[in-house]
Protein backbone atom coordinates (compact mmCIF):
# COMPACT_ATOMS: atom_id res chain seq x y z
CA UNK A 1 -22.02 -55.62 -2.29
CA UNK A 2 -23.85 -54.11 -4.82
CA UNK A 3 -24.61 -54.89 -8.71
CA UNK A 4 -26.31 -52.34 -9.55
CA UNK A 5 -23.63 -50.53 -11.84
CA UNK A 6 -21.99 -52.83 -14.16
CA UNK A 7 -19.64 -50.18 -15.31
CA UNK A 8 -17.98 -50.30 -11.71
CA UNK A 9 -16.34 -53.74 -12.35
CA UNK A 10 -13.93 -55.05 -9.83
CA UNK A 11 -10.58 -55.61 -10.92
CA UNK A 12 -8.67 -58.14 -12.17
CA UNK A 13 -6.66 -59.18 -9.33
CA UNK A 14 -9.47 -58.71 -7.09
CA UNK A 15 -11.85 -61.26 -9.00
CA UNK A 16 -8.88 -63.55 -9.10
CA UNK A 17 -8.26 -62.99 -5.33
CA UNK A 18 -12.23 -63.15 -5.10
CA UNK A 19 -11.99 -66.98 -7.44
CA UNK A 20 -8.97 -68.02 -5.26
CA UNK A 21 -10.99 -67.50 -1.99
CA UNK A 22 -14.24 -69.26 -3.30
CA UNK A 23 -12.25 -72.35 -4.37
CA UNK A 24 -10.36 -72.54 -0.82
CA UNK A 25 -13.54 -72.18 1.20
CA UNK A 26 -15.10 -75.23 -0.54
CA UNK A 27 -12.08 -77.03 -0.70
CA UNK A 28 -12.13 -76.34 3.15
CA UNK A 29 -15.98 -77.29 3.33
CA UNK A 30 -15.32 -80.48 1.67
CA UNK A 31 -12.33 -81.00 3.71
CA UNK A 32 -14.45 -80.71 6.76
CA UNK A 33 -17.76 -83.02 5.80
CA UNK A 34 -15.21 -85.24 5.07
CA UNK A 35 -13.63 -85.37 8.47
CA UNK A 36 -16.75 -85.40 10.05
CA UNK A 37 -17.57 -88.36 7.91
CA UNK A 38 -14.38 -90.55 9.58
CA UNK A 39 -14.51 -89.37 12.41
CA UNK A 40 -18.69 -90.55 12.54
CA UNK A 41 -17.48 -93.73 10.54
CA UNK A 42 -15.18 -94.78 13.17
């Protein structure tokens, strides 16, 4: 992706979709250190 034009913003629903997606894959990244975690703890 480029920047280079800040007059060709994104829209809306795609920086929301774009926010939603960010959230879920560190939600998922967390998720995952944190089974690795019990499963090394045990």
């Amino acid at each position: 992706m480029l920047w280079s034009d800040p007059e060709n913003e994104p829209p809306k629903e795609l920086r929301e979709m774009q926010a939603k997606l960010r959230r879920a894959s560190v939600l998922l990244a967390v998720a995952m250190v944190l089974l690795m975690f019990v499963v090394g703890a045990r």
